[in-house]
Protein backbone atom coordinates (compact mmCIF):
# COMPACT_ATOMS: atom_id res chain seq x y z
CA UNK A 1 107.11 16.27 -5.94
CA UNK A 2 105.31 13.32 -3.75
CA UNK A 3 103.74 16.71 -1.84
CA UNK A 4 102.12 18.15 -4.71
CA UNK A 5 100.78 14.87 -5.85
CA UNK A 6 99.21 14.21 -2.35
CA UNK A 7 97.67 17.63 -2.86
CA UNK A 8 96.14 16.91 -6.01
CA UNK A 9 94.64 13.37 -5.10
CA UNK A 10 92.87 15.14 -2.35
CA UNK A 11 91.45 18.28 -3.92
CA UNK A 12 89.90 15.88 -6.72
CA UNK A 13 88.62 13.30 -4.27
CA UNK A 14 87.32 16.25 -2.46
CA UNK A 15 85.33 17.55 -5.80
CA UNK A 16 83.97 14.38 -6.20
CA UNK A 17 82.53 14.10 -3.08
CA UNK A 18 80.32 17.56 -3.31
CA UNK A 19 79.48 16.28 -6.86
CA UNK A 20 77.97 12.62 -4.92
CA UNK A 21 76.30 14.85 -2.43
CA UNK A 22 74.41 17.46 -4.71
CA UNK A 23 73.50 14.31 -7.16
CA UNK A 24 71.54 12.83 -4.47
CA UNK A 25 69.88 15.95 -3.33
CA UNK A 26 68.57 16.63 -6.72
CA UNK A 27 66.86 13.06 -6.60
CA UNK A 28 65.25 13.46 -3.39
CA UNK A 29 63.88 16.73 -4.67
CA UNK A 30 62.80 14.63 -7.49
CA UNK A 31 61.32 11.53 -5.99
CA UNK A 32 59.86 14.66 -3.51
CA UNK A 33 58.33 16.28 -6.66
CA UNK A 34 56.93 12.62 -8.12
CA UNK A 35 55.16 11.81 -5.17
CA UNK A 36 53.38 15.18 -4.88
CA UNK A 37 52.75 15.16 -8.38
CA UNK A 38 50.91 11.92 -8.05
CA UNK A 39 48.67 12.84 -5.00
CA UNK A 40 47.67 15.55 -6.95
CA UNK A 41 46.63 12.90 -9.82
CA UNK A 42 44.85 10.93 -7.69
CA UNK A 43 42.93 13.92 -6.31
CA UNK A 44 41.78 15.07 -9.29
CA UNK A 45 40.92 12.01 -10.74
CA UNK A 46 38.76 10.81 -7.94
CA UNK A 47 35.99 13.57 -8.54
CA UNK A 48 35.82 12.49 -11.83
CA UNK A 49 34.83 8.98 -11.39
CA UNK A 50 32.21 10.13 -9.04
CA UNK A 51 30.95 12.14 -11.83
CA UNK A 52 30.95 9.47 -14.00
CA UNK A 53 29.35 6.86 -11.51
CA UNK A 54 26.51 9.38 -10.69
CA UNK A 55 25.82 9.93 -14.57
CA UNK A 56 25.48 6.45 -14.50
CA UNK A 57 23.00 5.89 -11.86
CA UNK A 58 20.81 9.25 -13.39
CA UNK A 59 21.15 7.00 -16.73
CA UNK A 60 19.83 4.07 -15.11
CA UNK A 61 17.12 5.32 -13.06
CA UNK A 62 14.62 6.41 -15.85
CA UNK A 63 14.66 3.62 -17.67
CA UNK A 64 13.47 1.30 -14.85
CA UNK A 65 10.59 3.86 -14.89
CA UNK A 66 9.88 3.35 -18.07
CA UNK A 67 10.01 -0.43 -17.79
CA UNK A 68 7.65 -0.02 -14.70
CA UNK A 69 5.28 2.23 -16.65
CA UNK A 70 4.86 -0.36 -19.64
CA UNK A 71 4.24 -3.32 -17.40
CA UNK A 72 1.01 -1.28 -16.36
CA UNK A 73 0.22 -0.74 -20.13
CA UNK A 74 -0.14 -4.25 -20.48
CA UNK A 75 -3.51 -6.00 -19.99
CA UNK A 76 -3.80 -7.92 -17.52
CA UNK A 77 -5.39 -12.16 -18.12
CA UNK A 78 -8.88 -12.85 -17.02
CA UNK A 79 -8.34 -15.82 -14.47
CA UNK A 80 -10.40 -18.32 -16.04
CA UNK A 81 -13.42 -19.41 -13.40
CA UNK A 82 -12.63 -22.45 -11.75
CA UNK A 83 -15.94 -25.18 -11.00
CA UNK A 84 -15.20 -24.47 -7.40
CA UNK A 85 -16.01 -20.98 -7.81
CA UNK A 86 -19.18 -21.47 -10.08
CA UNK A 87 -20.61 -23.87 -7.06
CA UNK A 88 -19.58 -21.24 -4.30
CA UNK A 89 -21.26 -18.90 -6.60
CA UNK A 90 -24.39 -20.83 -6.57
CA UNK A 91 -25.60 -24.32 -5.35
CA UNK A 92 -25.67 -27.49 -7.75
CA UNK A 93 -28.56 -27.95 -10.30
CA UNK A 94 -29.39 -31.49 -10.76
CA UNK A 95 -28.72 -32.94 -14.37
CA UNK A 96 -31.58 -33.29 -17.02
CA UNK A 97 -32.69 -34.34 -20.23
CA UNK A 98 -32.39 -31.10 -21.74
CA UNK A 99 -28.46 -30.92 -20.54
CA UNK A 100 -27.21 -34.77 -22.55
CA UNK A 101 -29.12 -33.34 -25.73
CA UNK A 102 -26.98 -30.36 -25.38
CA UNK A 103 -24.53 -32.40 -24.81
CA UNK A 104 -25.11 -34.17 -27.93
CA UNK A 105 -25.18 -31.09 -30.10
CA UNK A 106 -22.26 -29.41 -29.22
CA UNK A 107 -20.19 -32.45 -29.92
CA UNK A 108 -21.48 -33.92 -33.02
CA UNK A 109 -22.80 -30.44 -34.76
CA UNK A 110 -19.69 -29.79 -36.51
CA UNK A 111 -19.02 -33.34 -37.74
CA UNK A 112 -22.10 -34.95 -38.55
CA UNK A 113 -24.94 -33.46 -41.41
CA UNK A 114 -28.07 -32.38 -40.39
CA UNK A 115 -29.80 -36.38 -41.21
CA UNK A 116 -27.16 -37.82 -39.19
CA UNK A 117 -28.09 -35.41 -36.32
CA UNK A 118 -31.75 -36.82 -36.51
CA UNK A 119 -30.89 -39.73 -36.23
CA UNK A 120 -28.94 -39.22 -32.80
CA UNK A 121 -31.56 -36.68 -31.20
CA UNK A 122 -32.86 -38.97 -28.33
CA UNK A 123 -37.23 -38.84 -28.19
CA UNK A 124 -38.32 -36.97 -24.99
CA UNK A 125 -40.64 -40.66 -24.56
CA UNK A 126 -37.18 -42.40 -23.57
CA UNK A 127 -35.94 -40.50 -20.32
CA UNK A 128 -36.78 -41.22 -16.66
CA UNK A 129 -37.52 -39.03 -14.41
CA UNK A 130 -33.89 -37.49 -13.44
CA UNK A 131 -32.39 -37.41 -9.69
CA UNK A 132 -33.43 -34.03 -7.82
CA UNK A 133 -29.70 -34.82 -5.45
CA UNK A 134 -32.27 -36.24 -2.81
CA UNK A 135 -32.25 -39.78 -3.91
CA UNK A 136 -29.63 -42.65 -2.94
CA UNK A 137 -29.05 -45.22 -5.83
CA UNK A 138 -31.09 -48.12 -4.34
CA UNK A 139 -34.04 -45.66 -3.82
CA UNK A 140 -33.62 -43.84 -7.34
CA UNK A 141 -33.87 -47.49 -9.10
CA UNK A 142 -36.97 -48.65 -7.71
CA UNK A 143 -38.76 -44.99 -8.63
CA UNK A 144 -37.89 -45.47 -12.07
CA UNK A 145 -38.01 -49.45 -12.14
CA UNK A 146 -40.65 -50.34 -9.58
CA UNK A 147 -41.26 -53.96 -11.44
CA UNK A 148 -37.06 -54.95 -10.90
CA UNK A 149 -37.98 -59.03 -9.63
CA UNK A 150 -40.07 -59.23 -12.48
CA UNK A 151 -37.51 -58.36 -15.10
CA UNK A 152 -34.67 -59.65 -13.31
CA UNK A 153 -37.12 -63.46 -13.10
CA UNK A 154 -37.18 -63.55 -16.79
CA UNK A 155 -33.88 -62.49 -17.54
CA UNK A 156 -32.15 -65.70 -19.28
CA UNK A 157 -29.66 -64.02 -21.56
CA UNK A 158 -26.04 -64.96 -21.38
CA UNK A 159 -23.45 -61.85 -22.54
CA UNK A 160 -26.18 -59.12 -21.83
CA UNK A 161 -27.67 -57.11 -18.94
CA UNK A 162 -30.89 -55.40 -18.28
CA UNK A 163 -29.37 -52.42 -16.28
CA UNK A 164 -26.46 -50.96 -17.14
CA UNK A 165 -25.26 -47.81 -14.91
CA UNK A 166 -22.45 -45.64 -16.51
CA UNK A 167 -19.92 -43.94 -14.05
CA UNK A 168 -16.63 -42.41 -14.01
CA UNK A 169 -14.08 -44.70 -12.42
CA UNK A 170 -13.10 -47.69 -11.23
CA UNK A 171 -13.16 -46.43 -7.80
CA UNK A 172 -16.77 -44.75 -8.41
CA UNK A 173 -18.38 -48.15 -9.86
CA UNK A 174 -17.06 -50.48 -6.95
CA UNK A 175 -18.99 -47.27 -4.40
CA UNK A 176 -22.47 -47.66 -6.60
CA UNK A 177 -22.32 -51.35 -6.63
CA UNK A 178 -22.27 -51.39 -2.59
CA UNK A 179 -25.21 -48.77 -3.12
CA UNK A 180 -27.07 -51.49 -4.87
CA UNK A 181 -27.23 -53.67 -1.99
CA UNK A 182 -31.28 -52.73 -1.13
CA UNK A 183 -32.19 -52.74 -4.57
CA UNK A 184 -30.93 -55.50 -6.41
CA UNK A 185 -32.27 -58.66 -4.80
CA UNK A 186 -30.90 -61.96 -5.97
CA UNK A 187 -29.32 -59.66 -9.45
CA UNK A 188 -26.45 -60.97 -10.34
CA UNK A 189 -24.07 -57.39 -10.90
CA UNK A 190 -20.87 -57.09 -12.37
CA UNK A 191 -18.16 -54.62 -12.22
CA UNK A 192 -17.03 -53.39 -16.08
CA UNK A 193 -13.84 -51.35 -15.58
CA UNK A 194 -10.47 -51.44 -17.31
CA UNK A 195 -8.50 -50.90 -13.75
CA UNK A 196 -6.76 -54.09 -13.27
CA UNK A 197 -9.09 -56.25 -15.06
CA UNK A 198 -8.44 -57.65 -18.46
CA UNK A 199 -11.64 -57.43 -21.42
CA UNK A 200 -10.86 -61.05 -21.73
CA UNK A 201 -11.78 -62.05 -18.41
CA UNK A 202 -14.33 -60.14 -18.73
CA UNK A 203 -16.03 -61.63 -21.47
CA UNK A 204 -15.30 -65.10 -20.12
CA UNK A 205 -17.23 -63.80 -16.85
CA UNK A 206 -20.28 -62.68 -18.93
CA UNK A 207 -20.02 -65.74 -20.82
CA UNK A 208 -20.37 -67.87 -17.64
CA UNK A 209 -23.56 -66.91 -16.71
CA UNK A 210 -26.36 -64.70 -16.24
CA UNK A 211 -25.78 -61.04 -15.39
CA UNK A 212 -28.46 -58.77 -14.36
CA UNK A 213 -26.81 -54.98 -13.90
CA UNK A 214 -23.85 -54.02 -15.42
CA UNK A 215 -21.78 -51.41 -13.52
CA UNK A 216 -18.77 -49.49 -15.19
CA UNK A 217 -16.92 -47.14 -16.50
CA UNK A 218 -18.15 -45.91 -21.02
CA UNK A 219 -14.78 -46.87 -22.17
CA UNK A 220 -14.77 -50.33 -20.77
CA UNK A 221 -18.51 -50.78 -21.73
CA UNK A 222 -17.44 -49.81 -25.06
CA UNK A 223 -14.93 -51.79 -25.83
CA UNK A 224 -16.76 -54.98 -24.39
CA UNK A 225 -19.83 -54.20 -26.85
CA UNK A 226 -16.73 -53.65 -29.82
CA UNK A 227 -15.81 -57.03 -29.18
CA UNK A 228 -18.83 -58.97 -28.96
CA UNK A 229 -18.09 -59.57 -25.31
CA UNK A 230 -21.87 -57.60 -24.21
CA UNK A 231 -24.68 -57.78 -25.94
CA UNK A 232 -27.41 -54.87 -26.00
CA UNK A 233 -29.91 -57.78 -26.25
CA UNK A 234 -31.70 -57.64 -23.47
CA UNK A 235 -30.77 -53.89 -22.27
CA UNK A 236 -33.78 -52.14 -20.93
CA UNK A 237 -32.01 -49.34 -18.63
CA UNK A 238 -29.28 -47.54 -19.35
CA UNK A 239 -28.38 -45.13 -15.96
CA UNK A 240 -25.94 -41.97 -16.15
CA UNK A 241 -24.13 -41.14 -12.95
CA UNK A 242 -25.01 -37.49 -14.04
CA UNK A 243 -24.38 -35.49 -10.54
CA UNK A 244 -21.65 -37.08 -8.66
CA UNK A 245 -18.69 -35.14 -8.45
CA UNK A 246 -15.11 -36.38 -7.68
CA UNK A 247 -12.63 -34.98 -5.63
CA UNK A 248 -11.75 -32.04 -7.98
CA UNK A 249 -15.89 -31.18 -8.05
CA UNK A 250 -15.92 -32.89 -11.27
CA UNK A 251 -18.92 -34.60 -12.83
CA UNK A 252 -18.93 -37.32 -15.91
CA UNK A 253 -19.86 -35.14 -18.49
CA UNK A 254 -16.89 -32.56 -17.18
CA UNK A 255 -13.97 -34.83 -17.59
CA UNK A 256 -13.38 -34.55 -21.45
CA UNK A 257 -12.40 -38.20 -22.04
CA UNK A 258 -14.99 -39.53 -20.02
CA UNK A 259 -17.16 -37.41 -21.52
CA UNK A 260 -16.35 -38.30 -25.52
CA UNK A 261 -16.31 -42.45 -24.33
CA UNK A 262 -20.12 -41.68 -23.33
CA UNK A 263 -20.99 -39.94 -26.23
CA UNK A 264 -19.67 -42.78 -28.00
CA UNK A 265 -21.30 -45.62 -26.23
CA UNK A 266 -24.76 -43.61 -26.23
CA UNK A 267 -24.39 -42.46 -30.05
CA UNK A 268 -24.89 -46.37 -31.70
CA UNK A 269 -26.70 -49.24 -30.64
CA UNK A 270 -28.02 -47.68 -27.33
CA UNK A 271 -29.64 -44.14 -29.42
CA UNK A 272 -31.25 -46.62 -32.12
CA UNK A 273 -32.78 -48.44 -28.66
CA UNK A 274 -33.88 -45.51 -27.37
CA UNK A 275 -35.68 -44.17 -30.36
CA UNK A 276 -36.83 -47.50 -30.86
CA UNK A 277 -38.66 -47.29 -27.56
CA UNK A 278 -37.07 -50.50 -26.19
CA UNK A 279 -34.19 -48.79 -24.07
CA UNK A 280 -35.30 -45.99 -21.15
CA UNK A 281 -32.31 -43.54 -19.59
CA UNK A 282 -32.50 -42.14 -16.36
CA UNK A 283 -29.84 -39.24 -14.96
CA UNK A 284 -28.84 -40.29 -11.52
């Protein structure tokens, strides 16, 4: 009996043991069959993406044609002409009377009526003789003003000036006054600039005493004459630095601010002077 148990035991141990062994040689053929599977997957797909990827690109590359093509369409901006190219172009013309009554007309056309116009349209009679760009200051002034000691004797007016000379800047006005050195005698000359200086001092220095030749900048000069501080009184020469040009090849009647506090000054007391025949201008 124990024989023929043994037996049995080991036949069915036995079975189970080819069972274990063909179990796991199905899953290596399966794993096996996965993994091929897969490489074949990957294979294929590869191709595909480089199909898709070069689509792209051919997608892509028109367009930035296109884009190129309708920059070209565009027009292209005139660069505006600088004043450094004008005078490379062509050499400086001196200033003249012709230029500050254009001057005149373009700014005050639109806004004033045709009496008020009249009325600030400067006589030929009242100009100088302009600078021709040979002339220093000192030698300029005594061309237009050969009888200077004269005036300058019987000058006796406190707050006013016989000569003023109308400039740019601060830095411009303290150059012309050392310019002045040959021509101005025993003048008294003072420096009307906002740079530093207050109008109140200002006023209290042309209160002091008598002041020949007023150098300066229009907005200053304007204000001062706003305020009582000058008086036109005894004005007989009114000089424009016309032709200097600063460091960007500007002149006066280029830098629009400087430009409109000229107009200004020139438009009232000193254009009634002028037509009146008591007030001469000279471009410088």
């Amino acid at each position: 009996m124990g024989d023929e148990l043994g037996d049995e035991w080991w036949k069915h141990s036995g079975n189970n043991s080819d069972v274990s062994e063909d179990e796991g040689e199905k899953a290596v053929e399966k794993t096996a069959e996965e993994t091929t599977t897969k490489k074949r997957k990957i294979q294929t797909l590869k191709p595909a993406k480089a199909k898709e990827t070069k689509t792209k690109t051919e997608c892509i590359g028109p367009k930035k044609e296109k884009q190129e093509d309708e920059k070209d369409t565009k027009p292209k901006r005139k660069r505006k002409k600088k004043i450094t190219d004008v005078l490379a172009a062509s050499a400086p013309k001196p200033g003249c009377p012709a230029d500050l009554q254009k001057l005149f007309e373009d700014n005050f056309t639109d806004k004033r009526s045709v009496i008020e116009m009249e009325e600030l349209k400067l006589p030929d009679s009242c100009f100088l003789p302009s600078n021709d760009l040979t002339h220093s200051l000192s030698s300029f002034l005594k061309e237009i003003c050969p009888k200077w000691a004269k005036l300058c004797k019987n000058h006796t007016e406190q707050k006013s000036v016989v000569m003023l000379i109308v400039c740019s800047s601060a830095h411009r006005v303290l150059d012309l006054i050392k310019q002045l050195t040959t021509f101005k005698g025993n003048a008294k000359v003072l420096k009307l600039f906002a740079k530093h200086i207050k109008v109140e001092e200002q006023i209290k220095l042309l209160q002091k005493g008598v002041t020949h030749v007023g150098v300066g900048t229009p907005g200053r000069i304007k204000a001062l004459t706003e305020q009582d501080g000058l008086s036109l009184k005894a004005l007989k020469y009114v000089v424009l630095d016309w032709n200097w040009r600063d460091q960007k090849l500007r002149r006066m009647p280029d830098i629009p601010e400087v430009k409109l506090d000229m107009l200004k000054l020139l438009e009232g007391s000193i254009a009634q002077a002028c037509q009146a025949g008591s007030v001469k201008l000279a471009l410088f």
